[in-house]
PDB file of N, CA and C in Angstrom:
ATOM      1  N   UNK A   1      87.707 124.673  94.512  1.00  0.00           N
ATOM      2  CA  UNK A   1      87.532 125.970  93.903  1.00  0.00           C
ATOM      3  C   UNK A   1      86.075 126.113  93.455  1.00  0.00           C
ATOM      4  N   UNK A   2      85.269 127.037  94.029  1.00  0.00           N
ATOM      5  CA  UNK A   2      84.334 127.571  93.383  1.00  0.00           C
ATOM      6  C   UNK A   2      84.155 128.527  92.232  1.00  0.00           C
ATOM      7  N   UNK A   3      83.545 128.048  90.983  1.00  0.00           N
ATOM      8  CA  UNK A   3      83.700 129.018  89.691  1.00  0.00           C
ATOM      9  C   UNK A   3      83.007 130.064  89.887  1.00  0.00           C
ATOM     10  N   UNK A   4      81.878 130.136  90.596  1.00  0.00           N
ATOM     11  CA  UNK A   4      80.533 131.126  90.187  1.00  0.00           C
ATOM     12  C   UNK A   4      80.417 131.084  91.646  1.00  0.00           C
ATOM     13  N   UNK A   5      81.280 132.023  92.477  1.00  0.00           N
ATOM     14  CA  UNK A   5      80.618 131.871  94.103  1.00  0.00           C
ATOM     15  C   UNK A   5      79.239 133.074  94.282  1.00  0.00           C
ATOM     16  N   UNK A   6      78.805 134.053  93.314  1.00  0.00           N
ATOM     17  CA  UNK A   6      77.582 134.866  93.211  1.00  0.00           C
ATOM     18  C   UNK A   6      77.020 133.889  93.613  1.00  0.00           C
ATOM     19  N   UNK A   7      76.859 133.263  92.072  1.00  0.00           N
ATOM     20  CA  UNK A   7      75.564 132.151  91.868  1.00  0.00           C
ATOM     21  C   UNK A   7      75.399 131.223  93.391  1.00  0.00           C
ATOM     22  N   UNK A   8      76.276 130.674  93.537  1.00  0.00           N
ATOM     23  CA  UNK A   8      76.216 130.371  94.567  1.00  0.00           C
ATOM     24  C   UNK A   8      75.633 130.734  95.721  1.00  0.00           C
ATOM     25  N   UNK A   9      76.054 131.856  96.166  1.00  0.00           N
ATOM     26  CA  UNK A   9      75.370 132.372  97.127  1.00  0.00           C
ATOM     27  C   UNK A   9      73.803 132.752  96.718  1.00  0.00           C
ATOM     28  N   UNK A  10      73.495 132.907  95.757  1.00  0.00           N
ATOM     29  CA  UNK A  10      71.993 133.444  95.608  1.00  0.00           C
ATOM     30  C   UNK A  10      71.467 132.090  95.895  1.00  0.00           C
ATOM     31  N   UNK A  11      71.687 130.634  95.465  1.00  0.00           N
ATOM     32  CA  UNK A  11      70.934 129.407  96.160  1.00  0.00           C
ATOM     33  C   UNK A  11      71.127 128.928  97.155  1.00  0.00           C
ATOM     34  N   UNK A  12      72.549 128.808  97.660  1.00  0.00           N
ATOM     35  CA  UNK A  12      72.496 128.335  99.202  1.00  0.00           C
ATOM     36  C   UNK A  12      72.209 129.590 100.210  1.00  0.00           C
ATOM     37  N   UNK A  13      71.531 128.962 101.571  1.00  0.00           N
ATOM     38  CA  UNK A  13      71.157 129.412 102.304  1.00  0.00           C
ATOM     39  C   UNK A  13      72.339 129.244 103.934  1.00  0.00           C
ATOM     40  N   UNK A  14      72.635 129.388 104.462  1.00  0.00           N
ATOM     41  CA  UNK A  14      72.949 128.985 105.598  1.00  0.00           C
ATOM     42  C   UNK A  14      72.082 129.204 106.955  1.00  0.00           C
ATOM     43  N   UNK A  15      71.934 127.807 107.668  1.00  0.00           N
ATOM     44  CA  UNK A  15      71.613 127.445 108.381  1.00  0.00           C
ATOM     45  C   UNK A  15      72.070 128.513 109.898  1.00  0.00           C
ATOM     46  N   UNK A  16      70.633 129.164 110.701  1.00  0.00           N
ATOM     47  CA  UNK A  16      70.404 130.359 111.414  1.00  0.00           C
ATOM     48  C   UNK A  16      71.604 129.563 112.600  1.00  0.00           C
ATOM     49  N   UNK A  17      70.838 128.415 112.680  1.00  0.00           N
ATOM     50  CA  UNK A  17      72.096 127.677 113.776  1.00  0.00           C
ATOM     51  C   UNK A  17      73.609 127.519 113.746  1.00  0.00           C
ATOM     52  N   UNK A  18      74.310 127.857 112.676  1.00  0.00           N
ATOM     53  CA  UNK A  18      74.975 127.473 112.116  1.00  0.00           C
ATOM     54  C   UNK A  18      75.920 128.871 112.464  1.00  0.00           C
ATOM     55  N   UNK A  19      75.307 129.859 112.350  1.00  0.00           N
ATOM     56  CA  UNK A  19      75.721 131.295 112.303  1.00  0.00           C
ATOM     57  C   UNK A  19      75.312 131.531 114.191  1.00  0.00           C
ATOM     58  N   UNK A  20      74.464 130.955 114.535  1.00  0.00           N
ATOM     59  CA  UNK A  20      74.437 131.058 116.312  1.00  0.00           C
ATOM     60  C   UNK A  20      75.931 130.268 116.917  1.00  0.00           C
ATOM     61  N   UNK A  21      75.961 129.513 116.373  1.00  0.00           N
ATOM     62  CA  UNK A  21      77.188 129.259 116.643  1.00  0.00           C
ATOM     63  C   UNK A  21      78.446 129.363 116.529  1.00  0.00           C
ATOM     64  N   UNK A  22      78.359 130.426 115.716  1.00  0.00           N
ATOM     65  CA  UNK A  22      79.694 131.316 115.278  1.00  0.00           C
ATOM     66  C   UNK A  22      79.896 132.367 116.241  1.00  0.00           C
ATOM     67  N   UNK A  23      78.084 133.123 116.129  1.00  0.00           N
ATOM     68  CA  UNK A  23      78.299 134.267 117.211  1.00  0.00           C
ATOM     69  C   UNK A  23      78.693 133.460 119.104  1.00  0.00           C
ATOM     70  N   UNK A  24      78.318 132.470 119.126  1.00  0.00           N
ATOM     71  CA  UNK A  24      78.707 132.425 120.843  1.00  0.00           C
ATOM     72  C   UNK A  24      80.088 131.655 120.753  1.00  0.00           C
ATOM     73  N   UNK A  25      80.396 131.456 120.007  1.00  0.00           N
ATOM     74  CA  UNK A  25      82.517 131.288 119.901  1.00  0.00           C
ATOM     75  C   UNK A  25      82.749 132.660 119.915  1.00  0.00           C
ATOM     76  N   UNK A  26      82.344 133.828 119.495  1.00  0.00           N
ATOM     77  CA  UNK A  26      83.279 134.914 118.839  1.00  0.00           C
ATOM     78  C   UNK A  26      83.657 135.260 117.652  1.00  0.00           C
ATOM     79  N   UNK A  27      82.977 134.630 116.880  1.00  0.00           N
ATOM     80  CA  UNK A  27      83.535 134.226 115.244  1.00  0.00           C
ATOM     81  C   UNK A  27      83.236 135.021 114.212  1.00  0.00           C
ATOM     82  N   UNK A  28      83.809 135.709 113.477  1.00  0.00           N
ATOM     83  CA  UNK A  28      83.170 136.780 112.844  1.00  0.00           C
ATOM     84  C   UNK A  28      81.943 135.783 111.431  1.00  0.00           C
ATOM     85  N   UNK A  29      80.611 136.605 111.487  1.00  0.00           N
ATOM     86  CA  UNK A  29      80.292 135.718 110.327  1.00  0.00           C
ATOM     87  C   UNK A  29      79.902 136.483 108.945  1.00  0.00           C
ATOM     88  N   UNK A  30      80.635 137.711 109.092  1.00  0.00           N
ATOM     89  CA  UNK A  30      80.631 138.683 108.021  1.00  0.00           C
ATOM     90  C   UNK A  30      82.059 139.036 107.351  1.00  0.00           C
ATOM     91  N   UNK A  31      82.287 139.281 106.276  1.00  0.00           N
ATOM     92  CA  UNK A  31      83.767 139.818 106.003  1.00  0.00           C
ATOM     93  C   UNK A  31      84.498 138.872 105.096  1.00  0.00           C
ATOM     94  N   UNK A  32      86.032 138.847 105.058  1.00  0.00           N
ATOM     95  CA  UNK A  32      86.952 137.773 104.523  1.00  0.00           C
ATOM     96  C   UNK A  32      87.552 136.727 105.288  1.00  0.00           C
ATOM     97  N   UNK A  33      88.495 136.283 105.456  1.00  0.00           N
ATOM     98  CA  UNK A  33      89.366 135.451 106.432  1.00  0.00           C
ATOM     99  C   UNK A  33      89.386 136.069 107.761  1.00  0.00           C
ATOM    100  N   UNK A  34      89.540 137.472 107.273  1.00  0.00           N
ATOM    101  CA  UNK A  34      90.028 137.878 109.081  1.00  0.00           C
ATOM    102  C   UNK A  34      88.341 138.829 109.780  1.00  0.00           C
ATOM    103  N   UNK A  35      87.651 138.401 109.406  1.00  0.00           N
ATOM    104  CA  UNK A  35      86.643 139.214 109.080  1.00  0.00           C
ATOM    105  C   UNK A  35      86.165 140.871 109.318  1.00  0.00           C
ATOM    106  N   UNK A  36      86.896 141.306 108.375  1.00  0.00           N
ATOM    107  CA  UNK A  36      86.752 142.255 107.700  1.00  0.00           C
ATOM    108  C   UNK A  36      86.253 142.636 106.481  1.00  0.00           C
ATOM    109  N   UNK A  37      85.161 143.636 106.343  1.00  0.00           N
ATOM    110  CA  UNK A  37      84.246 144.231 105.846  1.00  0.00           C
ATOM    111  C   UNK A  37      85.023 144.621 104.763  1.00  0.00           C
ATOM    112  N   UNK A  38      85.895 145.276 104.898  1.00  0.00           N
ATOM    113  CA  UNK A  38      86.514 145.747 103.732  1.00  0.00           C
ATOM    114  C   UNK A  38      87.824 144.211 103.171  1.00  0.00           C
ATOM    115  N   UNK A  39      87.231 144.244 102.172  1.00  0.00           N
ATOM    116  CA  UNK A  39      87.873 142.818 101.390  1.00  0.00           C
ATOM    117  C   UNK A  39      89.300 142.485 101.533  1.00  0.00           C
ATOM    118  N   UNK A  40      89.889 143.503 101.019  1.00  0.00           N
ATOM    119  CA  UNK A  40      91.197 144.124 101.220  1.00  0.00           C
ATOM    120  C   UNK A  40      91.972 143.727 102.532  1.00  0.00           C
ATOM    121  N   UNK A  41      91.253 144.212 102.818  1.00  0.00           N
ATOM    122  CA  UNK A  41      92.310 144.554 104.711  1.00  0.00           C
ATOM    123  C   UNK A  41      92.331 142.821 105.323  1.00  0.00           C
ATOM    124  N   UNK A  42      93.213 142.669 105.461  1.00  0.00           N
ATOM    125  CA  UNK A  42      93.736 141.620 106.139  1.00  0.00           C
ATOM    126  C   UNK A  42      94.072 141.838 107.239  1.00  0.00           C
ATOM    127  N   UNK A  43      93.833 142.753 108.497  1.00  0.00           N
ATOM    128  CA  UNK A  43      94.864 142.686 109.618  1.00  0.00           C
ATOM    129  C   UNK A  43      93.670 141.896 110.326  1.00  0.00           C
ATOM    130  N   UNK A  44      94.372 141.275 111.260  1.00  0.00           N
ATOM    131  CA  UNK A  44      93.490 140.018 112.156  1.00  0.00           C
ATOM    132  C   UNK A  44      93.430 138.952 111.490  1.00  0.00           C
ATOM    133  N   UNK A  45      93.995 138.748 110.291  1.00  0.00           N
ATOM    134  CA  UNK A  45      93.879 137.486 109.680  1.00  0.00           C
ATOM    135  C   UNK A  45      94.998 136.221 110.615  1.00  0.00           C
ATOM    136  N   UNK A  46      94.233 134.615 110.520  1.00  0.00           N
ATOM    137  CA  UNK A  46      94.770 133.808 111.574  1.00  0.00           C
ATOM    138  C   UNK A  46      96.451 133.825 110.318  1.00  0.00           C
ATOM    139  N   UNK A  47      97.613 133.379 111.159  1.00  0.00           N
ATOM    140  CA  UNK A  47      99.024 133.634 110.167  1.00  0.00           C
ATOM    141  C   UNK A  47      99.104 132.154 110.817  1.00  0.00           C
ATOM    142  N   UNK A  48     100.290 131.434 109.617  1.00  0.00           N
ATOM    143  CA  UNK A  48     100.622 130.326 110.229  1.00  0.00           C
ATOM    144  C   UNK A  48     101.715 130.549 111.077  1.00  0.00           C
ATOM    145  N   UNK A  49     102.322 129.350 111.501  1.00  0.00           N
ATOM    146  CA  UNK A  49     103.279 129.161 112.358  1.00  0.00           C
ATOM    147  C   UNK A  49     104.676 129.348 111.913  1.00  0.00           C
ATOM    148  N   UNK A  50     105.494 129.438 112.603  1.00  0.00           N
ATOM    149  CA  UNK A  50     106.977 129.703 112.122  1.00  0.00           C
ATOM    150  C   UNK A  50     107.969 129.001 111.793  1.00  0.00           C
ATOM    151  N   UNK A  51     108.442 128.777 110.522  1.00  0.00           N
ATOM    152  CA  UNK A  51     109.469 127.515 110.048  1.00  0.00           C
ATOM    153  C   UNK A  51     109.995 127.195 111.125  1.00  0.00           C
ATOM    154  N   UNK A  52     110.101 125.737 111.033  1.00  0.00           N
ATOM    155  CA  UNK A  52     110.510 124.628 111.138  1.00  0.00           C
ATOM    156  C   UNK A  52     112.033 124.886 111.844  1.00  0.00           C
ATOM    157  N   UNK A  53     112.900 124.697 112.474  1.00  0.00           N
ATOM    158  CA  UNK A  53     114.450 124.741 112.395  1.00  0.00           C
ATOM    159  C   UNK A  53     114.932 123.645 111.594  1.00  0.00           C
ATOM    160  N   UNK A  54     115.934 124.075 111.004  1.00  0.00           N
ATOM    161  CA  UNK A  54     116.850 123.414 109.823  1.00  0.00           C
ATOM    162  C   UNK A  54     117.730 122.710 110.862  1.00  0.00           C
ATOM    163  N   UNK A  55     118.020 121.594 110.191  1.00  0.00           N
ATOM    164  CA  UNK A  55     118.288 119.869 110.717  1.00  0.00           C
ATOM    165  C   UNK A  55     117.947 119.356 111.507  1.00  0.00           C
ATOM    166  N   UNK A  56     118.576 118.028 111.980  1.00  0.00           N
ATOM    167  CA  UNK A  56     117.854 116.908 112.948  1.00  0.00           C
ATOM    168  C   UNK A  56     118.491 117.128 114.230  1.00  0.00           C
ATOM    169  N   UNK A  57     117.606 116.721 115.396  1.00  0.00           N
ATOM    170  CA  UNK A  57     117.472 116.967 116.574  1.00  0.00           C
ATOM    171  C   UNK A  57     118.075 115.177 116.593  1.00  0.00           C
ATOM    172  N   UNK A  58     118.665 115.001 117.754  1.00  0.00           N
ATOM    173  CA  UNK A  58     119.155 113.854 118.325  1.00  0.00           C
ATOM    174  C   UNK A  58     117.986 113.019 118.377  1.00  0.00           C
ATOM    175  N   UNK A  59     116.793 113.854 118.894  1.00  0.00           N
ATOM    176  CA  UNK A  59     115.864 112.451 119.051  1.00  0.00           C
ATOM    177  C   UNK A  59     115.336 111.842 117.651  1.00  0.00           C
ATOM    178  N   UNK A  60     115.289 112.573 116.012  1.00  0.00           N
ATOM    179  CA  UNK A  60     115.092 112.785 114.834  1.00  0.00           C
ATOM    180  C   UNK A  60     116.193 111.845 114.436  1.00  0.00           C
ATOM    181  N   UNK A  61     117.636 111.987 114.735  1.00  0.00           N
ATOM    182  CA  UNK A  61     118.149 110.954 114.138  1.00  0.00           C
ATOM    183  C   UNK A  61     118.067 109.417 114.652  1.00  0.00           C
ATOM    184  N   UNK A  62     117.908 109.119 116.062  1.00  0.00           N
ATOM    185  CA  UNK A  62     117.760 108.212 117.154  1.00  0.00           C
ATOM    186  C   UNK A  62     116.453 107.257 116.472  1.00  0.00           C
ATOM    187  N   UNK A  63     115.543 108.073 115.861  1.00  0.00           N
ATOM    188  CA  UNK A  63     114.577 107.425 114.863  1.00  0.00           C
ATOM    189  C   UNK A  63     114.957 107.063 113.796  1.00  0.00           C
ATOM    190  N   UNK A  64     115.702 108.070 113.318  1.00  0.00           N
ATOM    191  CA  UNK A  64     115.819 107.378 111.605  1.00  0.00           C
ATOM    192  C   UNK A  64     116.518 106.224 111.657  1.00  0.00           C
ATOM    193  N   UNK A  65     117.874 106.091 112.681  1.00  0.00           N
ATOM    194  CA  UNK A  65     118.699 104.989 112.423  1.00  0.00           C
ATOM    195  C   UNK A  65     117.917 103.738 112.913  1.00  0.00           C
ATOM    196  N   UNK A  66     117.173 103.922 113.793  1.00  0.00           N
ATOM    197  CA  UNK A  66     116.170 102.905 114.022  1.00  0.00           C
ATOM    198  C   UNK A  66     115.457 102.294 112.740  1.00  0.00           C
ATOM    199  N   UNK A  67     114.273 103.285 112.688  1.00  0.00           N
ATOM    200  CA  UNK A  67     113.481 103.128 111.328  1.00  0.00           C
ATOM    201  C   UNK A  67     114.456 102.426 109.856  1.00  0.00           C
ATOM    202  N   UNK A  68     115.461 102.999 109.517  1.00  0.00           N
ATOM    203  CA  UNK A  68     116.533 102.406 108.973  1.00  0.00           C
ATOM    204  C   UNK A  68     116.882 100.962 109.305  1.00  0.00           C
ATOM    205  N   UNK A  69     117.182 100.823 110.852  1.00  0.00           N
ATOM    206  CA  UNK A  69     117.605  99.223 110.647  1.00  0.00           C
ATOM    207  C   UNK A  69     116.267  97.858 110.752  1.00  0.00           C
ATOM    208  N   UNK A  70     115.031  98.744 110.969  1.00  0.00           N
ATOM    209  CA  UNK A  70     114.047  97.816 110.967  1.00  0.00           C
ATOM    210  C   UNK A  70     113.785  97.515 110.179  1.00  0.00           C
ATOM    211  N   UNK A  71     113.829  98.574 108.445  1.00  0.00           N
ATOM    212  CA  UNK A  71     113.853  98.077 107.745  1.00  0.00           C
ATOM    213  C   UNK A  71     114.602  97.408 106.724  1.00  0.00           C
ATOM    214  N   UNK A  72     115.468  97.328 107.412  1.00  0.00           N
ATOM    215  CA  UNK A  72     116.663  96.441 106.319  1.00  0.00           C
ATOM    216  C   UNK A  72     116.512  95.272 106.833  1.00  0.00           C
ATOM    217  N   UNK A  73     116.355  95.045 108.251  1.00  0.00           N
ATOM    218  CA  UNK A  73     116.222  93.637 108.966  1.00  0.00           C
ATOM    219  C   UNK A  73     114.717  93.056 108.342  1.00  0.00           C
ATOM    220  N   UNK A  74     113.732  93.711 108.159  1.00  0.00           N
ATOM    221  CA  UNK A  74     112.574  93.056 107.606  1.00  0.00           C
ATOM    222  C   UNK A  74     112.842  93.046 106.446  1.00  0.00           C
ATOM    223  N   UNK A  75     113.592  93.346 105.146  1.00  0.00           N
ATOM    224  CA  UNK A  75     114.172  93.105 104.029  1.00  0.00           C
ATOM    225  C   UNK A  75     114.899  91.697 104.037  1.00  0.00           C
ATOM    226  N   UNK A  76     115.546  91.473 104.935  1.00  0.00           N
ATOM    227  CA  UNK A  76     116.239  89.965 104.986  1.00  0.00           C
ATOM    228  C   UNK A  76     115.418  89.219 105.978  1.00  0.00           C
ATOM    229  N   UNK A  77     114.412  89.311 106.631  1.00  0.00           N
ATOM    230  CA  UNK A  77     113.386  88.354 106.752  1.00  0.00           C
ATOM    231  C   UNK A  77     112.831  87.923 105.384  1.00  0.00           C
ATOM    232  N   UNK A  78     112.007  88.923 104.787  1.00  0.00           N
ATOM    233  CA  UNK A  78     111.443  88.410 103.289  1.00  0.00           C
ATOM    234  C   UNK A  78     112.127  87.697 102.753  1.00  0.00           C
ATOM    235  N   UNK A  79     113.525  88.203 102.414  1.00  0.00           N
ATOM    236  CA  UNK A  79     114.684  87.174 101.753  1.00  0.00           C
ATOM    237  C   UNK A  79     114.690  86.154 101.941  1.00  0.00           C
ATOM    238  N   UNK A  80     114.793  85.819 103.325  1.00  0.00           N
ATOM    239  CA  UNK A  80     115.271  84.564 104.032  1.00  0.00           C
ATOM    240  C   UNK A  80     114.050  83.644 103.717  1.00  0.00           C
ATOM    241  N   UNK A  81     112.971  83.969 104.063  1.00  0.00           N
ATOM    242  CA  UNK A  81     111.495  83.519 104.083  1.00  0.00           C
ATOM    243  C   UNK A  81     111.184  83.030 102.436  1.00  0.00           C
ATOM    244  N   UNK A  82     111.663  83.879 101.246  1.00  0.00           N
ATOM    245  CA  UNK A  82     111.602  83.628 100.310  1.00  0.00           C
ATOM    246  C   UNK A  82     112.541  82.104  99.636  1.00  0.00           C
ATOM    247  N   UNK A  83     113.963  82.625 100.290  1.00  0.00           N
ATOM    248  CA  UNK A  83     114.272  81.284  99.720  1.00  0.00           C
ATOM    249  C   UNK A  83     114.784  80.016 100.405  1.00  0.00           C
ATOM    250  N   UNK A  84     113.672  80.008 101.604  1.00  0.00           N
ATOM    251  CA  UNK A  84     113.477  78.846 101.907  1.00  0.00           C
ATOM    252  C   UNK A  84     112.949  77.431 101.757  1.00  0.00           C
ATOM    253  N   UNK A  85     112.882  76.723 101.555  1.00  0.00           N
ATOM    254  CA  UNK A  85     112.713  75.407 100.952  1.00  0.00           C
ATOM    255  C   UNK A  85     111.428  75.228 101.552  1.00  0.00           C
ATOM    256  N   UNK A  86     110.504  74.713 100.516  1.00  0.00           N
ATOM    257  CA  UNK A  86     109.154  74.421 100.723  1.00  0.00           C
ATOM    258  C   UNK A  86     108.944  72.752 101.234  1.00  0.00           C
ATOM    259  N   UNK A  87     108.424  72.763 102.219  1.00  0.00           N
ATOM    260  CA  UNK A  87     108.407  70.879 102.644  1.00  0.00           C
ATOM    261  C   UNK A  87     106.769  71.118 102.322  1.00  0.00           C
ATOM    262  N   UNK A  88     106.144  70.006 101.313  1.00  0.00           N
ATOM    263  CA  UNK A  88     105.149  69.693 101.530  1.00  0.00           C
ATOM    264  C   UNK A  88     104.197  69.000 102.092  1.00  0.00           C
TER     265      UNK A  88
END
């Protein structure tokens, strides 16, 4: 978060290259998010993507029960490893 983005802008400068390379992408380098002049207006702004679908996919559970038994099996390695008898 910037407190004072004025101030800000009156000392930093941005780099001419910096803004050449905005213009040969296409990139707006004036405006808000969607760059637009008027502050307000949002249309053209980038939107995210669209939830997720609700529950697990076969290949989602095919992992978990995996992930699940690897780690219970490396739980009784430690065990085992732990109370094994030390030969010196």
């Amino acid at each position: 978060m910037v407190e004072a983005p004025l101030e800000m802008q009156k000392s930093m400068k941005i780099p001419e290259e910096h803004i050449n390379q905005c213009k040969d992408a296409g990139l707006p380098t004036e405006g808000n998010a969607a760059g637009n002049t008027d502050f307000l207006d949002l249309r053209g702004e980038n939107q995210s993507p669209g939830r997720l679908p609700s529950g697990f996919t076969a290949r989602g559970i095919v992992a978990l029960v995996f992930s699940c038994i690897s780690g219970v099996l490396g739980l009784v390695v430690i065990a085992w490893y732990g109370m094994a008898e030390v030969n010196p």
